[in-house]
PDB file of N, CA and C in Angstrom:
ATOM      1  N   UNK A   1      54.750 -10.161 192.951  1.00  0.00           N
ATOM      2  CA  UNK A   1      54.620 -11.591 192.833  1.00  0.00           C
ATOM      3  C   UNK A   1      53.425 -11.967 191.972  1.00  0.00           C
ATOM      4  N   UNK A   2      52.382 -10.963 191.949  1.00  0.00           N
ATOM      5  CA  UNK A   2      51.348 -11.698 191.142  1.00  0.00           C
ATOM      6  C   UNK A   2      51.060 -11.270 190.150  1.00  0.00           C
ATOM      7  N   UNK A   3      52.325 -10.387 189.710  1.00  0.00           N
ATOM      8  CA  UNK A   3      52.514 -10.189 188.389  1.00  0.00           C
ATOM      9  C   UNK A   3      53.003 -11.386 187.666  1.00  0.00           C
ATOM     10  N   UNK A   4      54.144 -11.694 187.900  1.00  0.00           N
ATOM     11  CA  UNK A   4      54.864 -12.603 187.719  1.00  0.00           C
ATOM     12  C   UNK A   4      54.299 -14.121 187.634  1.00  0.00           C
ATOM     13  N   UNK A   5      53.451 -14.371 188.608  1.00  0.00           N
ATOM     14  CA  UNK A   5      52.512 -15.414 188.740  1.00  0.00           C
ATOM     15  C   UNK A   5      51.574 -15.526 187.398  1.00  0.00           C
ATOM     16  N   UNK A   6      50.817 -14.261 187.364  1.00  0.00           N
ATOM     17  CA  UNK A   6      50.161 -13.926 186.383  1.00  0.00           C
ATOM     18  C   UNK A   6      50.564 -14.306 184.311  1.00  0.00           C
ATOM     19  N   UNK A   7      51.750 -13.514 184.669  1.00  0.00           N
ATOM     20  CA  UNK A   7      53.011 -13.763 183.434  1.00  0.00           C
ATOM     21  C   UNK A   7      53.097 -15.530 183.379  1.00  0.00           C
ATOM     22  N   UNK A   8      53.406 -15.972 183.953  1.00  0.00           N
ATOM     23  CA  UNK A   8      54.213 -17.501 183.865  1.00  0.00           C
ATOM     24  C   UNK A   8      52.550 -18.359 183.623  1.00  0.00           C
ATOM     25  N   UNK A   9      51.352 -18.362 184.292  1.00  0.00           N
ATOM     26  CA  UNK A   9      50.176 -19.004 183.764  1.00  0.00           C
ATOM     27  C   UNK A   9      50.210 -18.439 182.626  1.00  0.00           C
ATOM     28  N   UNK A  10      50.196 -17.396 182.170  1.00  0.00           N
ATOM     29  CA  UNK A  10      49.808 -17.215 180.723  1.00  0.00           C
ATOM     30  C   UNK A  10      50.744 -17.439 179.472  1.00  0.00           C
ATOM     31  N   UNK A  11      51.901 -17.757 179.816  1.00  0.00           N
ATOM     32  CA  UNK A  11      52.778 -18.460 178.928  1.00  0.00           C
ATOM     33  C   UNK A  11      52.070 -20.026 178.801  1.00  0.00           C
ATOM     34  N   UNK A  12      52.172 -20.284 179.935  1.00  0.00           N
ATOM     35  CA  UNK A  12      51.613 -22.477 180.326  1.00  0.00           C
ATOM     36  C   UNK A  12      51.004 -22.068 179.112  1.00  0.00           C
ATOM     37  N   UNK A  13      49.483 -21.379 179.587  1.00  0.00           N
ATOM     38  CA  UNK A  13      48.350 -21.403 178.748  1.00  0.00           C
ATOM     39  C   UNK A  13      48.527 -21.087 177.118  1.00  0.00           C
ATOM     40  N   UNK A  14      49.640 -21.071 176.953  1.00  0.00           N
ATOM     41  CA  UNK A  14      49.898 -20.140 175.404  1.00  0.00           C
ATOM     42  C   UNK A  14      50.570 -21.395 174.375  1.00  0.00           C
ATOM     43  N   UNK A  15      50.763 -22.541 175.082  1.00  0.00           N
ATOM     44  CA  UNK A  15      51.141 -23.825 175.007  1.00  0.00           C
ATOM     45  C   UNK A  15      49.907 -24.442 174.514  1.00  0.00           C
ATOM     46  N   UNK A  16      50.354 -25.776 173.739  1.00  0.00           N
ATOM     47  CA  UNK A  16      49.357 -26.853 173.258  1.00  0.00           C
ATOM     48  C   UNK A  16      48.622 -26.413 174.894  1.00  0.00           C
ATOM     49  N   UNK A  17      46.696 -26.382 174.348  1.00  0.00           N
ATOM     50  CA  UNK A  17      46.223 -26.382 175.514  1.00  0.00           C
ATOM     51  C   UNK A  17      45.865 -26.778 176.392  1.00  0.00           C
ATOM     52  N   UNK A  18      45.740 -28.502 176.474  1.00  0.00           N
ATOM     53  CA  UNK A  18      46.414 -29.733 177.261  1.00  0.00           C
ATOM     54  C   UNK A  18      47.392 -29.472 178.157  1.00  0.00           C
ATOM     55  N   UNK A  19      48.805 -28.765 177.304  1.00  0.00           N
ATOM     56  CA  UNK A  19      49.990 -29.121 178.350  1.00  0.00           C
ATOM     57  C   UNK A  19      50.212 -28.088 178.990  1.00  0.00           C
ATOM     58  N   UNK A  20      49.788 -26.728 178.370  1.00  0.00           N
ATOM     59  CA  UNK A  20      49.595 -25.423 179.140  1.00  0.00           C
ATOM     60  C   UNK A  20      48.711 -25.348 180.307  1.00  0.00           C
ATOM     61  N   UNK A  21      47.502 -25.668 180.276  1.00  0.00           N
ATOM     62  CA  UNK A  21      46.278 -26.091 181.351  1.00  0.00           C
ATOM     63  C   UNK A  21      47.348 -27.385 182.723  1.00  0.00           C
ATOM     64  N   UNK A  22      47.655 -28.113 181.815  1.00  0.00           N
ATOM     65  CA  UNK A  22      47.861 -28.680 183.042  1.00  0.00           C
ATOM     66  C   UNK A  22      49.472 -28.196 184.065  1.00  0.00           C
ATOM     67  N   UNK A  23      50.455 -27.447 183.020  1.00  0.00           N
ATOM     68  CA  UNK A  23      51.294 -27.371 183.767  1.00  0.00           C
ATOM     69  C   UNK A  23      51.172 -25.535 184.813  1.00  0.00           C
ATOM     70  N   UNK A  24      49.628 -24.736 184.201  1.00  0.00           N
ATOM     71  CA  UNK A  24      49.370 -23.822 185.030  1.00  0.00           C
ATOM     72  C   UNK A  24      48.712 -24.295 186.369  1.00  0.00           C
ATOM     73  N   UNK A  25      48.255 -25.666 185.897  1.00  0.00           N
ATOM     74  CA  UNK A  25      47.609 -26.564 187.185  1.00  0.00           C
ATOM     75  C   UNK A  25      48.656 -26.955 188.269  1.00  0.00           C
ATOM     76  N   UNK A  26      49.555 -27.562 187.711  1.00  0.00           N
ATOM     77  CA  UNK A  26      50.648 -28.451 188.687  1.00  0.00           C
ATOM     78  C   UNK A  26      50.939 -27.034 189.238  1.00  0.00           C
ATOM     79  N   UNK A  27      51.682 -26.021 188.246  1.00  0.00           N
ATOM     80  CA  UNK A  27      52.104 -24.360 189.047  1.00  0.00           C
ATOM     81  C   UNK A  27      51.019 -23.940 190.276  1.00  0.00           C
ATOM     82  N   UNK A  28      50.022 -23.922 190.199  1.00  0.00           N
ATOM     83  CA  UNK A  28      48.975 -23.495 191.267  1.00  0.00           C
ATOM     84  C   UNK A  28      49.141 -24.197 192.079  1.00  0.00           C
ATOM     85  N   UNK A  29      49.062 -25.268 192.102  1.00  0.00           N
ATOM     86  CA  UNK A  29      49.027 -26.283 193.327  1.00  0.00           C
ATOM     87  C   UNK A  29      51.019 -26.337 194.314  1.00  0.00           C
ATOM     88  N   UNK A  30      51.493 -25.770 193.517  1.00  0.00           N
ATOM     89  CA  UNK A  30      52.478 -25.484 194.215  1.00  0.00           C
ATOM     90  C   UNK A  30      53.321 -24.403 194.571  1.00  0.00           C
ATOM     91  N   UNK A  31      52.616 -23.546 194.418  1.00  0.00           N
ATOM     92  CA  UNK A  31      52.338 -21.944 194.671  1.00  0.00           C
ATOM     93  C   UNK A  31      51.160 -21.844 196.352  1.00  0.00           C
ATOM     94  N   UNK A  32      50.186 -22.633 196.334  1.00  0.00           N
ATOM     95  CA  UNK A  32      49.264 -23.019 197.070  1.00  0.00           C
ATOM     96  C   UNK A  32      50.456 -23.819 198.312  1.00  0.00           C
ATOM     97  N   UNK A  33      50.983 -24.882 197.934  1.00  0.00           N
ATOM     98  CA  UNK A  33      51.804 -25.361 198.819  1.00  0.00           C
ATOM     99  C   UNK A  33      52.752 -24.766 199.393  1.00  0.00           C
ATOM    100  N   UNK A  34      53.315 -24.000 198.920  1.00  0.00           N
ATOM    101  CA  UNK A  34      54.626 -23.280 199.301  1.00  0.00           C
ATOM    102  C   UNK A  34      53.738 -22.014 199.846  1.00  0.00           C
ATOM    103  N   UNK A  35      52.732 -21.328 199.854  1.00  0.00           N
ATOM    104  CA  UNK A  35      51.978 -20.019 200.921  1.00  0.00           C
ATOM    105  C   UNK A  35      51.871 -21.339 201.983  1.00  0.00           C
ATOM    106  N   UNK A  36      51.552 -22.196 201.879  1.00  0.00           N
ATOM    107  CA  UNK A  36      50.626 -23.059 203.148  1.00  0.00           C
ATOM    108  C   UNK A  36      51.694 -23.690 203.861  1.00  0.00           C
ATOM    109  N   UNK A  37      52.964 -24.068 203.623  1.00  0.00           N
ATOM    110  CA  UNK A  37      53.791 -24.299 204.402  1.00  0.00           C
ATOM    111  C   UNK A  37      54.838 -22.496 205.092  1.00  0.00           C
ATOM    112  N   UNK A  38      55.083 -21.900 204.091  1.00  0.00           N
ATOM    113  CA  UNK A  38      55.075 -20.658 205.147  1.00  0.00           C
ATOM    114  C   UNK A  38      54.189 -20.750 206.228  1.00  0.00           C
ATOM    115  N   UNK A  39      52.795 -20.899 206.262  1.00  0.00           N
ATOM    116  CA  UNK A  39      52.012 -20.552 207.218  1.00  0.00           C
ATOM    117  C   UNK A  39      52.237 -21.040 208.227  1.00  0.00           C
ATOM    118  N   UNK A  40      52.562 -22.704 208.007  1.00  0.00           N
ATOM    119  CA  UNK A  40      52.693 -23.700 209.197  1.00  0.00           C
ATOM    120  C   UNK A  40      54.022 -23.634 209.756  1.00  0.00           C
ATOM    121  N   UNK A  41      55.077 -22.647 208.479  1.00  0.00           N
ATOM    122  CA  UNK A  41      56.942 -22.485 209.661  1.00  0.00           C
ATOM    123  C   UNK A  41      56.224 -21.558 210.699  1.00  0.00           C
ATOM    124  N   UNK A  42      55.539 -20.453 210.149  1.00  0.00           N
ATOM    125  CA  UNK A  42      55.359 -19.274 211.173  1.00  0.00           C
ATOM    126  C   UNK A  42      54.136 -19.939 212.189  1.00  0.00           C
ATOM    127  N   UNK A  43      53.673 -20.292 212.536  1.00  0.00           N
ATOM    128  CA  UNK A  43      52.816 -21.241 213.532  1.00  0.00           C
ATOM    129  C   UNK A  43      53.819 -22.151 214.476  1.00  0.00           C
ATOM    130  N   UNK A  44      54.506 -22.683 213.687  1.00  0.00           N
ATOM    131  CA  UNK A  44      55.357 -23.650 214.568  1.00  0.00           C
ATOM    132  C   UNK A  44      56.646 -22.510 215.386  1.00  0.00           C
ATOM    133  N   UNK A  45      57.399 -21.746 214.235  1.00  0.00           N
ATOM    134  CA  UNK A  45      58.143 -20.541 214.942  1.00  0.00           C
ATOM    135  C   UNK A  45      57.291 -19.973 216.448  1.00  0.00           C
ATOM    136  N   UNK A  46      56.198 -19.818 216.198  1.00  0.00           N
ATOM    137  CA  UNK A  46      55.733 -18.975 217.351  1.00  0.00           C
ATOM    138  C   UNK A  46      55.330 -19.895 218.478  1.00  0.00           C
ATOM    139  N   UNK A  47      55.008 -21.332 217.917  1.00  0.00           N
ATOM    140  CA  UNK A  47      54.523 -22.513 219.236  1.00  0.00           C
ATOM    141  C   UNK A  47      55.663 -22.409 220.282  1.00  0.00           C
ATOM    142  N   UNK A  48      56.751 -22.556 218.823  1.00  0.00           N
ATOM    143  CA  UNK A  48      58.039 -22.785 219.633  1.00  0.00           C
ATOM    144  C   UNK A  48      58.897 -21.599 220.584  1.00  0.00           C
ATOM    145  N   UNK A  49      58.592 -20.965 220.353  1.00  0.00           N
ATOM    146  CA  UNK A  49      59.103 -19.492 221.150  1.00  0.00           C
ATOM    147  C   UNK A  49      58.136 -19.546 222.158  1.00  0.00           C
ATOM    148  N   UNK A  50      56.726 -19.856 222.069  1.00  0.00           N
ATOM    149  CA  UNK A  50      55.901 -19.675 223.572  1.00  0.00           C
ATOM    150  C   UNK A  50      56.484 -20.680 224.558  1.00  0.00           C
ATOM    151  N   UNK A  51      56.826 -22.123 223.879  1.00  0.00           N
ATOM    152  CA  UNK A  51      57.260 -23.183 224.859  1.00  0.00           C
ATOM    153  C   UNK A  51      58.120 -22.473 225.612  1.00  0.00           C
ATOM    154  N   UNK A  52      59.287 -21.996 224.950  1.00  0.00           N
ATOM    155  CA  UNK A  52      60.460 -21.656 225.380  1.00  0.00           C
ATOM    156  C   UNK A  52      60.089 -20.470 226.700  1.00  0.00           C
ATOM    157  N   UNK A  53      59.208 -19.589 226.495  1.00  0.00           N
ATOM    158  CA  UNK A  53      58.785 -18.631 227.400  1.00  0.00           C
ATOM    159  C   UNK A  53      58.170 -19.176 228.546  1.00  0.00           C
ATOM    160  N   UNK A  54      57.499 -20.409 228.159  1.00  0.00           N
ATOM    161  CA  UNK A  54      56.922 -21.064 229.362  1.00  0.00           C
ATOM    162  C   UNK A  54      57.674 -21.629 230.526  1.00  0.00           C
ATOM    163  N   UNK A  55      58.684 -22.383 229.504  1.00  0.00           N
ATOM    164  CA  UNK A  55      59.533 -22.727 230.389  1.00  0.00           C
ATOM    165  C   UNK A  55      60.830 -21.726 230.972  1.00  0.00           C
ATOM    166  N   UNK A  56      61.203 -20.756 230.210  1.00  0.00           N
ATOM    167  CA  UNK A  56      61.719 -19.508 231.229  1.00  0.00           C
ATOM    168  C   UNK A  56      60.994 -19.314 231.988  1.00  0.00           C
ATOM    169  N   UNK A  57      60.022 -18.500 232.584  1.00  0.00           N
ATOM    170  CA  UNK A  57      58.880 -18.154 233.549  1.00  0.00           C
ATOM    171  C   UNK A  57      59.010 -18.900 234.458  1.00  0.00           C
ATOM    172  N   UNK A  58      59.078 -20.552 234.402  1.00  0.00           N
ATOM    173  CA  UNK A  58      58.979 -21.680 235.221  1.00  0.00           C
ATOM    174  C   UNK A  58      60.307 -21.101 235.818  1.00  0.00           C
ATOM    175  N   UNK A  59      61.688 -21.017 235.207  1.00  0.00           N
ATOM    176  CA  UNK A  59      62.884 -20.580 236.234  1.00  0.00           C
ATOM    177  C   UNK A  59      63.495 -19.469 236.237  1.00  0.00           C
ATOM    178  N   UNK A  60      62.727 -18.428 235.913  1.00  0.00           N
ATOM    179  CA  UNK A  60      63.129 -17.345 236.247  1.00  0.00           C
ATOM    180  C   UNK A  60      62.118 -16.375 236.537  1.00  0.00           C
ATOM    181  N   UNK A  61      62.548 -15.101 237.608  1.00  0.00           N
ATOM    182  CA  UNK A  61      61.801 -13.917 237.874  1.00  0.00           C
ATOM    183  C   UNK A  61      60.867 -13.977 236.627  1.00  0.00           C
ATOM    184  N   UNK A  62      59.184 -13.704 236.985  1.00  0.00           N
ATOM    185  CA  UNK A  62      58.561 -13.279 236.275  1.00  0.00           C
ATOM    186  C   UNK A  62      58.744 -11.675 235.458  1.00  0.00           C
ATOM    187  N   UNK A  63      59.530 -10.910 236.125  1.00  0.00           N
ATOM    188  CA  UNK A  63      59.598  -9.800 235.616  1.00  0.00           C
ATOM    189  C   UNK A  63      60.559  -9.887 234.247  1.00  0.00           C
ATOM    190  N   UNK A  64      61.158 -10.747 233.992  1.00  0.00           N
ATOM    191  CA  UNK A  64      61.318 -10.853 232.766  1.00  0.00           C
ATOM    192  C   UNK A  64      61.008 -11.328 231.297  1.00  0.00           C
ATOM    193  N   UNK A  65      59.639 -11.503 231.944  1.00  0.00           N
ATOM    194  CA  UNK A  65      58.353 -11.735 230.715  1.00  0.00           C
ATOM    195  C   UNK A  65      58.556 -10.307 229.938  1.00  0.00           C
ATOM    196  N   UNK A  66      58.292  -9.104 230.353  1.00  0.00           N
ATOM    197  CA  UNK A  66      58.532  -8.248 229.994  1.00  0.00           C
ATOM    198  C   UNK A  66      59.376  -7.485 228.987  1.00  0.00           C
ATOM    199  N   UNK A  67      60.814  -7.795 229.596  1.00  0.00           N
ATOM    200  CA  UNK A  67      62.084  -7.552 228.746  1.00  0.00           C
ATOM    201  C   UNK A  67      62.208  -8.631 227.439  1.00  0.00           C
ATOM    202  N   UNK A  68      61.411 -10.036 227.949  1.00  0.00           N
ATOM    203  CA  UNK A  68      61.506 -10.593 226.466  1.00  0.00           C
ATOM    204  C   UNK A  68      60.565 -10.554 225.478  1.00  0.00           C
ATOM    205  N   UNK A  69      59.321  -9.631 225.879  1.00  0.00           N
ATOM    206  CA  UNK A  69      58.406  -9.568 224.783  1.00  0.00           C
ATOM    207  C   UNK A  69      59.085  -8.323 224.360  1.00  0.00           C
ATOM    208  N   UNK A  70      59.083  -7.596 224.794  1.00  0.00           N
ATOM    209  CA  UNK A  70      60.347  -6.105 224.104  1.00  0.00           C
ATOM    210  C   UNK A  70      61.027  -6.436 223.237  1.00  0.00           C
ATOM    211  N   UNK A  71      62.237  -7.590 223.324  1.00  0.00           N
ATOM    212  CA  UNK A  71      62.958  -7.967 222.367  1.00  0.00           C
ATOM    213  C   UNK A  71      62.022  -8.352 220.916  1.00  0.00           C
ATOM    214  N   UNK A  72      60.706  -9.409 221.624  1.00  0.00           N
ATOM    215  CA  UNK A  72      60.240 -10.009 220.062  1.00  0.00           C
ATOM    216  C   UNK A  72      59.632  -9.067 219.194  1.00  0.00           C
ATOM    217  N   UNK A  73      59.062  -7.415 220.067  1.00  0.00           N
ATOM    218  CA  UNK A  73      58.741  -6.674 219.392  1.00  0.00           C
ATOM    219  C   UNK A  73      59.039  -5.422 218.888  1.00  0.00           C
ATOM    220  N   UNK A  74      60.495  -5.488 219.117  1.00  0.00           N
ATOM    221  CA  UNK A  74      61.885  -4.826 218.664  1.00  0.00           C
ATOM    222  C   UNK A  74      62.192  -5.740 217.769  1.00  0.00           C
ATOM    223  N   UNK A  75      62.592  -6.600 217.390  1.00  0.00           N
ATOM    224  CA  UNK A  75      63.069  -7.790 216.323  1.00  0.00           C
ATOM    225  C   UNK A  75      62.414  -8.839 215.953  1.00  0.00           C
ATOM    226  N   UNK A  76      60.830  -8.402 215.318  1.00  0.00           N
ATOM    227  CA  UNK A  76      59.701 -10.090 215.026  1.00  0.00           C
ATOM    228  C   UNK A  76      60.672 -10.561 213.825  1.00  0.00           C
ATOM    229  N   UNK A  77      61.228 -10.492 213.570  1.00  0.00           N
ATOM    230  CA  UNK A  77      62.331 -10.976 212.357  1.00  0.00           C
ATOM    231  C   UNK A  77      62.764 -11.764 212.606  1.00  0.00           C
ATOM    232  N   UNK A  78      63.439 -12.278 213.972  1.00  0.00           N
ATOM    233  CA  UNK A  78      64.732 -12.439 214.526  1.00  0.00           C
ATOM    234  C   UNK A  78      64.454 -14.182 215.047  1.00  0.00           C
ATOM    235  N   UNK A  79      64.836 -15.164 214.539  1.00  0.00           N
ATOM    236  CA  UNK A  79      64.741 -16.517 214.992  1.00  0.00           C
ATOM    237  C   UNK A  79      64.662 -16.869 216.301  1.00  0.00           C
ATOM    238  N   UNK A  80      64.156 -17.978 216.447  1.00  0.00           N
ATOM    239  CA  UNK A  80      64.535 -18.392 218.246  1.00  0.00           C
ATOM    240  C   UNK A  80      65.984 -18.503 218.222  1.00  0.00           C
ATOM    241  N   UNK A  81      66.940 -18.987 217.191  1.00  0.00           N
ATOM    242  CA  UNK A  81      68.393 -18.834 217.980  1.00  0.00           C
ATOM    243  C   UNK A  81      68.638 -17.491 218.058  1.00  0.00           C
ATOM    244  N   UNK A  82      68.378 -16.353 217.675  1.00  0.00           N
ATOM    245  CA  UNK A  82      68.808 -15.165 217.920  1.00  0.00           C
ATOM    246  C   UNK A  82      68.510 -14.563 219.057  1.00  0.00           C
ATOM    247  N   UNK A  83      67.276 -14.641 219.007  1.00  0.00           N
ATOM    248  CA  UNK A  83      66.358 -14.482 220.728  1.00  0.00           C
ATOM    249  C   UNK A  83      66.947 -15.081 221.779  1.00  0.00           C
ATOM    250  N   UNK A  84      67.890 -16.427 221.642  1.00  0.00           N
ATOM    251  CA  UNK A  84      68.038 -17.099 223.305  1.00  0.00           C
ATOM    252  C   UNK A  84      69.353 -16.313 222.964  1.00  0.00           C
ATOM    253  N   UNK A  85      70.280 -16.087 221.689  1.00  0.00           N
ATOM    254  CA  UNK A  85      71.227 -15.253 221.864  1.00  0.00           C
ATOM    255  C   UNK A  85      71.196 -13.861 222.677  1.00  0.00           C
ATOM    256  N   UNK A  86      70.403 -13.202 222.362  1.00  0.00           N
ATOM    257  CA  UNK A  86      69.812 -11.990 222.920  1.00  0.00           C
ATOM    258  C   UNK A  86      69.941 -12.206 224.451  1.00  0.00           C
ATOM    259  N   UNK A  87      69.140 -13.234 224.789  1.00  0.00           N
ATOM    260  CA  UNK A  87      68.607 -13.391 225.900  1.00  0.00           C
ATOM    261  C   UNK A  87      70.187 -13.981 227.177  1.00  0.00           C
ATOM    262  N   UNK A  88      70.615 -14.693 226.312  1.00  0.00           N
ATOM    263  CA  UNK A  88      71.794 -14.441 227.091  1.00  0.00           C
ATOM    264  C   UNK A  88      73.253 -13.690 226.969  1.00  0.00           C
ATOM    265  N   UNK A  89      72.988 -12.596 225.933  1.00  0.00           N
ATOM    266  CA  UNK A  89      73.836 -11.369 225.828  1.00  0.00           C
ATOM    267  C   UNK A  89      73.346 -10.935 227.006  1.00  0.00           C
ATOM    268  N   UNK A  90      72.233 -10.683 227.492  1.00  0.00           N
ATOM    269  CA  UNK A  90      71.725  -9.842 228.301  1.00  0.00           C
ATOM    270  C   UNK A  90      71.226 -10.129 229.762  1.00  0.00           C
ATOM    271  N   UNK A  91      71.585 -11.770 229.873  1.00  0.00           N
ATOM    272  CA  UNK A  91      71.742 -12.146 231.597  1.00  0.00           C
ATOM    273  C   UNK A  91      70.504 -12.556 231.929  1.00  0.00           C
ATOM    274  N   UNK A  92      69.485 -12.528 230.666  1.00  0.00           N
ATOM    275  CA  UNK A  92      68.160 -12.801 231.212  1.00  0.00           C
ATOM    276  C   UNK A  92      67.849 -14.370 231.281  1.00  0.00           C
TER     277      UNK A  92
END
């Protein structure tokens, strides 16, 4: 990726140097945006999977805190719909 990143500023820049400068500018700033909203899906992904654990726990055997951290760390890939899939393939 930061090859590529690398490659595409230095074209901008290879441009009148006005329109090169500014369109390696607008590129950064949305290169910057798009890492920083990844950050905030995976923050919210994980808020949202703890809720969900909280409120399992609340109605079910605690002993299946257990079997569902197994799953998230057998499959950190795997969405919350896949996980409550999981979770009720498996009766938990």
């Amino acid at each position: 990726m930061n090859e590529g990143r690398e490659r595409i500023f230095k074209v901008f820049l290879e441009r009148s140097h006005s329109d090169g400068a500014e369109l390696a500018a607008v590129f950064g700033t949305l290169l910057k945006d798009t890492l920083s909203f990844g950050h905030y899906a995976g923050i919210r992904r994980g808020f949202s999977v703890a809720q969900q654990l909280e409120k399992l726990a609340k109605r079910k055997n605690e002993g299946y805190k257990v079997e569902i951290v197994k799953i998230i760390l057998q499959q950190p890939e795997w969405s919350v719909e896949q996980l409550y899939e999981e979770l009720d393939y498996r009766d938990i």
